[in-house]
C-alpha atoms as a PDB file:
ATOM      1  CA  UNK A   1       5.001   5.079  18.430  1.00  0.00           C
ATOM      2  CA  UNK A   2       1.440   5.137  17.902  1.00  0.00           C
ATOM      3  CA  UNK A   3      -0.643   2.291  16.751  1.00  0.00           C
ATOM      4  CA  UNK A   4      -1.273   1.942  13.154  1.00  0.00           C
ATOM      5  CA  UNK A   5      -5.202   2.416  13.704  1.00  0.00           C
ATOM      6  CA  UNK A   6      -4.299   5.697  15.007  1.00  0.00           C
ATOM      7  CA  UNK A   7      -1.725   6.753  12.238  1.00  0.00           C
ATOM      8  CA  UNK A   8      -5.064   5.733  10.043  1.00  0.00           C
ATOM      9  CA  UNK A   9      -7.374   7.618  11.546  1.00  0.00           C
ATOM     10  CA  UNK A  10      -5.512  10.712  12.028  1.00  0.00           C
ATOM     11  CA  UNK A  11      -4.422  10.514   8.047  1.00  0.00           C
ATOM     12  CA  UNK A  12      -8.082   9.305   6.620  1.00  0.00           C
ATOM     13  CA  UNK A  13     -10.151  12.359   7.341  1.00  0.00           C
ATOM     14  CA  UNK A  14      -8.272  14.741   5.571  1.00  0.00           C
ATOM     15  CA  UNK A  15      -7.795  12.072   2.751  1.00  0.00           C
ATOM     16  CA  UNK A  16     -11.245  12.087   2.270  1.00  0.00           C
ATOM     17  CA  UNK A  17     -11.735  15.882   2.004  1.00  0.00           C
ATOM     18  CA  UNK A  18      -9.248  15.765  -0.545  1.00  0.00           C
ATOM     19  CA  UNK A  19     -11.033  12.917  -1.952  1.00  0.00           C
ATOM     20  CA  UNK A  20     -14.410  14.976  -1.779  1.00  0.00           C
ATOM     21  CA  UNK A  21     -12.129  18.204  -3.423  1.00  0.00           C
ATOM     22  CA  UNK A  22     -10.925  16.228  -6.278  1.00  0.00           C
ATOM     23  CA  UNK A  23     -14.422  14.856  -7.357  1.00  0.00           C
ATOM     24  CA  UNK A  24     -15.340  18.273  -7.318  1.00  0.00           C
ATOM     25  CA  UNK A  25     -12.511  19.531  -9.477  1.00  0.00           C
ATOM     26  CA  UNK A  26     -10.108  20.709  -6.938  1.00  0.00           C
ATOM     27  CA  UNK A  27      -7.153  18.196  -7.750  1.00  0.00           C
ATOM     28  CA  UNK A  28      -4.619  21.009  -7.121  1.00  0.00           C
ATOM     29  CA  UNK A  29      -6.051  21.608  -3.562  1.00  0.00           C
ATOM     30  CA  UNK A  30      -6.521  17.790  -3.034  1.00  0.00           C
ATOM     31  CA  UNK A  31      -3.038  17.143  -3.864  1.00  0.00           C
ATOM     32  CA  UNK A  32      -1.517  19.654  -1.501  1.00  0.00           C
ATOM     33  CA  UNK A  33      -3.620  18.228   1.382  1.00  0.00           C
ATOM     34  CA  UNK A  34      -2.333  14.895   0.297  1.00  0.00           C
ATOM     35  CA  UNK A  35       1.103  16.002   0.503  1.00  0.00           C
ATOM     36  CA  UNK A  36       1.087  18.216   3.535  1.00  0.00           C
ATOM     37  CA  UNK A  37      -0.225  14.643   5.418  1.00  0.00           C
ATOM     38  CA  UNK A  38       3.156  13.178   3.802  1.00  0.00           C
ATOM     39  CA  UNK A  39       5.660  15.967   5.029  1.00  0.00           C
ATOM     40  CA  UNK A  40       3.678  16.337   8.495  1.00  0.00           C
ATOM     41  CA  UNK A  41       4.065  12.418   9.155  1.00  0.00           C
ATOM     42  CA  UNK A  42       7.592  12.458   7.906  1.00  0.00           C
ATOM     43  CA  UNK A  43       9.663  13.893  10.737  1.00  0.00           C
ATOM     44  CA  UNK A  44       7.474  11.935  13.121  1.00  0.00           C
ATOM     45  CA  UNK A  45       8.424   8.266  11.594  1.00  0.00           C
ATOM     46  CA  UNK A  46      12.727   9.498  10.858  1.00  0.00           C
ATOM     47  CA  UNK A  47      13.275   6.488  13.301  1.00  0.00           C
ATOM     48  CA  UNK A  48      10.659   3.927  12.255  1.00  0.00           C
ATOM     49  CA  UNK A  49      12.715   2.236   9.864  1.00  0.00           C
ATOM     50  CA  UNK A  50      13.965  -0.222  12.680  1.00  0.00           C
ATOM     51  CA  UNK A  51      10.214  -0.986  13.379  1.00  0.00           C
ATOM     52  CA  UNK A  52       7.927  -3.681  12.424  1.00  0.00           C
ATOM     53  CA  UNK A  53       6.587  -4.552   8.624  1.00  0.00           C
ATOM     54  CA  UNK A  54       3.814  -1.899   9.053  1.00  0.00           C
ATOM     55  CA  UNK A  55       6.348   0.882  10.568  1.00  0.00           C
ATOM     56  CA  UNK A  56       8.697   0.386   7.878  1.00  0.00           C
ATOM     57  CA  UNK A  57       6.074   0.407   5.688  1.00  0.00           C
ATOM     58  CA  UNK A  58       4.682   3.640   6.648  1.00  0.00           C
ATOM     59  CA  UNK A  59       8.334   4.929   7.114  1.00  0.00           C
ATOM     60  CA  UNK A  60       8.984   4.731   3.377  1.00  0.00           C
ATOM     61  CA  UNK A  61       5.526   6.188   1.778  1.00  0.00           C
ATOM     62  CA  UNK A  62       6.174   9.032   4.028  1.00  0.00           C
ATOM     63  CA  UNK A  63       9.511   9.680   2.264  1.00  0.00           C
ATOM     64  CA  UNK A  64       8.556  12.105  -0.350  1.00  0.00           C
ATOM     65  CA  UNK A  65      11.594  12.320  -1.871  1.00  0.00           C
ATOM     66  CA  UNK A  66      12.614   8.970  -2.478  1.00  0.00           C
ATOM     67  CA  UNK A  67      10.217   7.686  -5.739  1.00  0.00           C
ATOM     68  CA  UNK A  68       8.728   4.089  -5.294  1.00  0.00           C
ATOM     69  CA  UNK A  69       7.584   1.959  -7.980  1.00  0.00           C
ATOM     70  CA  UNK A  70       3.981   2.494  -6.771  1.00  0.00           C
ATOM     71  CA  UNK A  71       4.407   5.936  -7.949  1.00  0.00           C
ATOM     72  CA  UNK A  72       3.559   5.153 -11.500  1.00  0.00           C
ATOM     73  CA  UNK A  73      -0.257   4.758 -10.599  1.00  0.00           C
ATOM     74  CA  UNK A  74      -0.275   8.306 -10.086  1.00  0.00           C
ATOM     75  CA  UNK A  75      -2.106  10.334 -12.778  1.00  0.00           C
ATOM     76  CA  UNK A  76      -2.642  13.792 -13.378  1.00  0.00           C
ATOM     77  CA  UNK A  77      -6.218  13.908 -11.189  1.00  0.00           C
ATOM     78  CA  UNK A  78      -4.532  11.633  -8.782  1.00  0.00           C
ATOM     79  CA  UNK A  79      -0.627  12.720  -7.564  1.00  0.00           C
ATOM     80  CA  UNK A  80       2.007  10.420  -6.248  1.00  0.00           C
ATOM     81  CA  UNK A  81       0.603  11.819  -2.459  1.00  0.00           C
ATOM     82  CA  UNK A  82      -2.722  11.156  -2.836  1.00  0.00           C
ATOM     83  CA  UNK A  83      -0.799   7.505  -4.033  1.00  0.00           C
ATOM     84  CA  UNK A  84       1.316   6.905  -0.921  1.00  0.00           C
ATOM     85  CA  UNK A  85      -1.791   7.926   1.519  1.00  0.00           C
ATOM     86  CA  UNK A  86      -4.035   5.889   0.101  1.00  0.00           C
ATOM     87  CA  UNK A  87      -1.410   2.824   0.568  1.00  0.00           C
ATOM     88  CA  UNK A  88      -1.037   3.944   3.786  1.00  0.00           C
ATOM     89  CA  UNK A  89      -4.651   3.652   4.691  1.00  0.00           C
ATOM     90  CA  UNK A  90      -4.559   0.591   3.453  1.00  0.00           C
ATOM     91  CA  UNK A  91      -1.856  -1.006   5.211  1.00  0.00           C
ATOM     92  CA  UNK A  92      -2.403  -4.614   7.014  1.00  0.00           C
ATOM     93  CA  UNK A  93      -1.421  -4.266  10.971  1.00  0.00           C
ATOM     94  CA  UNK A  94       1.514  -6.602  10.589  1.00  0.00           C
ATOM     95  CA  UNK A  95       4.712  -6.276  12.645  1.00  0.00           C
ATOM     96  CA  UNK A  96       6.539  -9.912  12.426  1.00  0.00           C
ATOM     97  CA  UNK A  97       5.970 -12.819  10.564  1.00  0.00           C
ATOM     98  CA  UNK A  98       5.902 -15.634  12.659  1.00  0.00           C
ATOM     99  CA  UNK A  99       3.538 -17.860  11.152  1.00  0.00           C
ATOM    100  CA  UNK A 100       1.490 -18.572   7.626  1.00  0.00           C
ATOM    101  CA  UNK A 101      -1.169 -17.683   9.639  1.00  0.00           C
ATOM    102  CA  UNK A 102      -0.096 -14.138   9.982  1.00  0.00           C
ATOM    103  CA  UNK A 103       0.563 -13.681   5.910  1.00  0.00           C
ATOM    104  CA  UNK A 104      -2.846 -15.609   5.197  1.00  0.00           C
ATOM    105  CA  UNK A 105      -4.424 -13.663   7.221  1.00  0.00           C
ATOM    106  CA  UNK A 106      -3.140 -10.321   6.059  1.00  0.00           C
ATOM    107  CA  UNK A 107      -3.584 -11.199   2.525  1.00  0.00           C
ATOM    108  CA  UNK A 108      -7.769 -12.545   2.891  1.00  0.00           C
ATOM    109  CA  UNK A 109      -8.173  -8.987   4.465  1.00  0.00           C
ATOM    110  CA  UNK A 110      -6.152  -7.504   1.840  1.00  0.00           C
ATOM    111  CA  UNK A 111      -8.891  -9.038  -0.953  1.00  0.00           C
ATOM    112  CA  UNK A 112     -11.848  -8.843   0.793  1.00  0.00           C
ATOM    113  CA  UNK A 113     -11.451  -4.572   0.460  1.00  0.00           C
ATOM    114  CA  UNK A 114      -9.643  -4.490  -2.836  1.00  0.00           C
ATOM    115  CA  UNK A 115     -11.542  -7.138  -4.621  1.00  0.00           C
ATOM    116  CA  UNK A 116     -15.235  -4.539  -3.898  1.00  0.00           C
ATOM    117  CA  UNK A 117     -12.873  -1.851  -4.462  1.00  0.00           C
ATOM    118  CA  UNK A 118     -12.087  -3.101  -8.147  1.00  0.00           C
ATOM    119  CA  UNK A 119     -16.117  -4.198  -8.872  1.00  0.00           C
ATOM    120  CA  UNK A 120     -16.739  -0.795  -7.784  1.00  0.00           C
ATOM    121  CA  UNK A 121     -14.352   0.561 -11.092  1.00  0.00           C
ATOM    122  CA  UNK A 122     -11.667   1.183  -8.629  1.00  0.00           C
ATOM    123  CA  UNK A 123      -8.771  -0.689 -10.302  1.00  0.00           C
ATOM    124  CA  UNK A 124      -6.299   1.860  -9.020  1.00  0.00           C
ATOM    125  CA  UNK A 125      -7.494   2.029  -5.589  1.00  0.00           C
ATOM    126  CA  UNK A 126      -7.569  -2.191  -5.610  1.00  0.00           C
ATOM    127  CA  UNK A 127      -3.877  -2.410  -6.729  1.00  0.00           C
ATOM    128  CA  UNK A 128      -2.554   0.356  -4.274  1.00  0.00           C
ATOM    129  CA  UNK A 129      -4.534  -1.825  -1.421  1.00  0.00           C
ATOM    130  CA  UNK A 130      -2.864  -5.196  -2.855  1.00  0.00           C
ATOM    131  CA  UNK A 131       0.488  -3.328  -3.190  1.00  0.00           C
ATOM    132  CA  UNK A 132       0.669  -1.713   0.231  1.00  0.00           C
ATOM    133  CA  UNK A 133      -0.170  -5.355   1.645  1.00  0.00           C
ATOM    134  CA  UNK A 134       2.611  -7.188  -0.359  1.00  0.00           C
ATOM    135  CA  UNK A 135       5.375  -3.839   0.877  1.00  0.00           C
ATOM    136  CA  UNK A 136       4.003  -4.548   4.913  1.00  0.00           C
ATOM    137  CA  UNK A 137       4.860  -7.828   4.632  1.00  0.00           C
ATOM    138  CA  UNK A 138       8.347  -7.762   2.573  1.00  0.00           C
ATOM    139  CA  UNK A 139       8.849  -5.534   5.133  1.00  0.00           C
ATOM    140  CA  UNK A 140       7.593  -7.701   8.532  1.00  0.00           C
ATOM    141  CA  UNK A 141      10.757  -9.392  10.155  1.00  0.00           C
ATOM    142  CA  UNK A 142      10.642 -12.671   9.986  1.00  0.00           C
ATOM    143  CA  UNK A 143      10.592 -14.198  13.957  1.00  0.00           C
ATOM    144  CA  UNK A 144      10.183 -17.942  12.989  1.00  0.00           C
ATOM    145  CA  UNK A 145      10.597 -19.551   9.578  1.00  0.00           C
ATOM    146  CA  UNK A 146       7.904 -22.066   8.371  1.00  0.00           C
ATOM    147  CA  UNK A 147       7.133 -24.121   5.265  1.00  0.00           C
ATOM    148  CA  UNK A 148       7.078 -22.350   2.086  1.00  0.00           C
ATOM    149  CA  UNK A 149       8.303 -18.696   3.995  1.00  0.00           C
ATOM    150  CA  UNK A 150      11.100 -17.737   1.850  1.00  0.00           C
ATOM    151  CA  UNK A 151       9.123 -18.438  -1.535  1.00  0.00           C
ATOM    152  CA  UNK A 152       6.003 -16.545  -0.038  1.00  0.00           C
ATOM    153  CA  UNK A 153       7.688 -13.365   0.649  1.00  0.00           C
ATOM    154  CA  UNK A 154       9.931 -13.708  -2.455  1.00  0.00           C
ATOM    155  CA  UNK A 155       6.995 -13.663  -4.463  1.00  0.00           C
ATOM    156  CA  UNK A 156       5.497 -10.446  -2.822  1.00  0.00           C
ATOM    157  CA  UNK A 157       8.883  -8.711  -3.244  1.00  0.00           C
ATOM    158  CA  UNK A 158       8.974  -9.382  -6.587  1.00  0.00           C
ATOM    159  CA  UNK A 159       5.396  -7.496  -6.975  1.00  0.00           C
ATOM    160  CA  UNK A 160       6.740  -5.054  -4.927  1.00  0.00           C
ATOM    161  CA  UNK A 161       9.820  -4.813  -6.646  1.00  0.00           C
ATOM    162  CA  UNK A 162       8.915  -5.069 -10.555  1.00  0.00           C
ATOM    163  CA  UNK A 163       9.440  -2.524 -12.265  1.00  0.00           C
ATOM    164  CA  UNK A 164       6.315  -1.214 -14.703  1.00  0.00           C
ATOM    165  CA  UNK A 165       5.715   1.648 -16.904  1.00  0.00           C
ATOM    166  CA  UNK A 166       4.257   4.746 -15.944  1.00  0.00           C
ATOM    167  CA  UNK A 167       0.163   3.994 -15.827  1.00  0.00           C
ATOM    168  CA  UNK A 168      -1.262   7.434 -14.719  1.00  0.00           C
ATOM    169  CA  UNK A 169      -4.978   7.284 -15.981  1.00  0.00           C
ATOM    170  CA  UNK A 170      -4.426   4.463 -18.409  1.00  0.00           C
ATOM    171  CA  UNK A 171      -7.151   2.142 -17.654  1.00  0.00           C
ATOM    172  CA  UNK A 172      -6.088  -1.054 -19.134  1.00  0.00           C
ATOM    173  CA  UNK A 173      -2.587  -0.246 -17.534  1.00  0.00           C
ATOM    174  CA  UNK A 174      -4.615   0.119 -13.909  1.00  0.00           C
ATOM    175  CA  UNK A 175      -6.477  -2.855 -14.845  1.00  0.00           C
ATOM    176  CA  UNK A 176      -3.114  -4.423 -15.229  1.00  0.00           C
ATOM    177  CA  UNK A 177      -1.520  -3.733 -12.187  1.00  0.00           C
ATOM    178  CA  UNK A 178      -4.637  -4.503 -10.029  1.00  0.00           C
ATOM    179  CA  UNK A 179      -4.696  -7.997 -11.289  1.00  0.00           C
ATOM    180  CA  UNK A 180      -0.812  -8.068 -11.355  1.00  0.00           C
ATOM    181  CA  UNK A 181      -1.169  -7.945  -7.470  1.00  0.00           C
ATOM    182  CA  UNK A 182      -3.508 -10.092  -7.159  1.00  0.00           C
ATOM    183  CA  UNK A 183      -1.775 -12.803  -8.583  1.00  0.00           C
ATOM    184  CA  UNK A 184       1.377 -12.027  -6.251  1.00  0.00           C
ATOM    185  CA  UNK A 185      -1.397 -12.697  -3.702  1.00  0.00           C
ATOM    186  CA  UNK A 186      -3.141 -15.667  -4.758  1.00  0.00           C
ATOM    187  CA  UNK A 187       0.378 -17.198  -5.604  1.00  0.00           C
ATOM    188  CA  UNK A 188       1.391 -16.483  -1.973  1.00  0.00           C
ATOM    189  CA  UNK A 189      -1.840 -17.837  -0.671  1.00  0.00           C
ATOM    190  CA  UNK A 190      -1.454 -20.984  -2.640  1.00  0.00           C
ATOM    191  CA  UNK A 191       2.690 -21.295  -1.693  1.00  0.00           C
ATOM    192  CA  UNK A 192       0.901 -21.134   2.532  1.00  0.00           C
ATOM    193  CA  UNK A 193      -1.711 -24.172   1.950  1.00  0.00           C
END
C-alpha cells in the first residue's frame, strides 16, 4: 500500500486540470477526469477496507457505486467525483487513534485549510475538507481508549452520518454544511481539553 502523500499526489494533478477545465466551462470533461481517477483507484484499494482510518477512508470515496451522504454537495458544475476527490485530497494521515493528541491534531490541520478555504468563498470545498477529516477518523481504529474517546468520535460520526438534503449549488445550503462541520469539530476539540 502506498502512503497517503503518494495516493495525493498521484490524484491532485489531474484534479487540478479538471479544476482548470471546469473554470473554463468544460464541466463535462472535468467530471470524466474526476471519475476516471475514481474507477482507476478503485481496483487498487478492493482490500483496503481492513486498513487504517485513512485507507478505509479512501477505500469508500473510491466506491463509485455506493452513494455517501457527502454526495449531496455535488452540483451540476461540480459532480459527485469531482466530490469524493476533493475529500480525498483532503484527507488527514491518520491510521489509529491512540491518543487525543492524534484527533487534536488532525482536526487543527483540518481548520487551518478549510477555515482560508471558506474566507476564500469556498464553503463547499471547506465542508468536504471538514467532512473527509471527521470520515478518517470514524474510521481510525481505536488502539488505546482515553478520556472523552467514545463521545469524540460519536460526535464526528454523527456529522458523518446525518443525513441532509440535497445542496448542489445552493449557497446558503453550502454555507450550512461548512459550518455544520465545523461545529462537529469544535465540539470534538472541546470534548479532548
Amino acid at each position: 500500500m502506498f502512503p497517503l502523500a503518494r495516493w495525493q499526489a498521484a490524484l491532485s494533478g489531474s484534479h487540478s486540470e479538471a479544476q482548470r477545465m471546469r473554470s473554463g466551462g468544460f464541466t463535462r470533461e472535468a467530471y470524466l477526469i474526476d471519475q476516471t481517477l475514481l474507477r482507476a483507484c478503485a481496483p487498487l484499494l478492493a482490500d483496503e477496507a481492513a486498513g487504517g482510518g485513512w485507507q478505509r477512508a479512501l477505500a469508500v470515496l473510491v466506491k463509485g457505486d455506493a452513494p455517501l451522504l457527502l454526495d449531496a454537495v455535488a452540483g451540476d458544475d461540480f459532480g459527485v467525483p469531482s466530490v469524493r476527490v476533493r475529500a480525498i485530497l483532503a484527507l488527514p494521515d491518520v491510521t489509529e487513534i491512540d491518543v487525543p493528541e492524534t484527533v487534536g491534531r488532525a482536526i487543527s490541520a483540518a481548520i487551518a485549510v478549510g477555515a482560508p478555504t471558506y474566507n476564500d468563498g469556498d464553503t463547499r470545498g471547506c465542508g468536504i475538507i471538514y467532512w473527509a477529516t471527521a470520515l478518517a477518523l470514524t474510521l481510525a481504529p481505536v488502539t488505546r481508549g482515553f478520556n472523552g474517546q467514545a463521545r469524540a468520535i460519536r460526535t464526528l460520526r454523527n456529522a458523518v452520518e446525518e443525513p441532509f438534503a440535497p445542496i448542489g449549488n445552493n449557497a446558503p445550503a453550502l454555507d450550512d454544511f461548512a459550518w455544520r462541520m465545523r461545529r462537529a469539530l469544535d465540539a470534538t476539540l472541546d470534548t479532548l481539553r
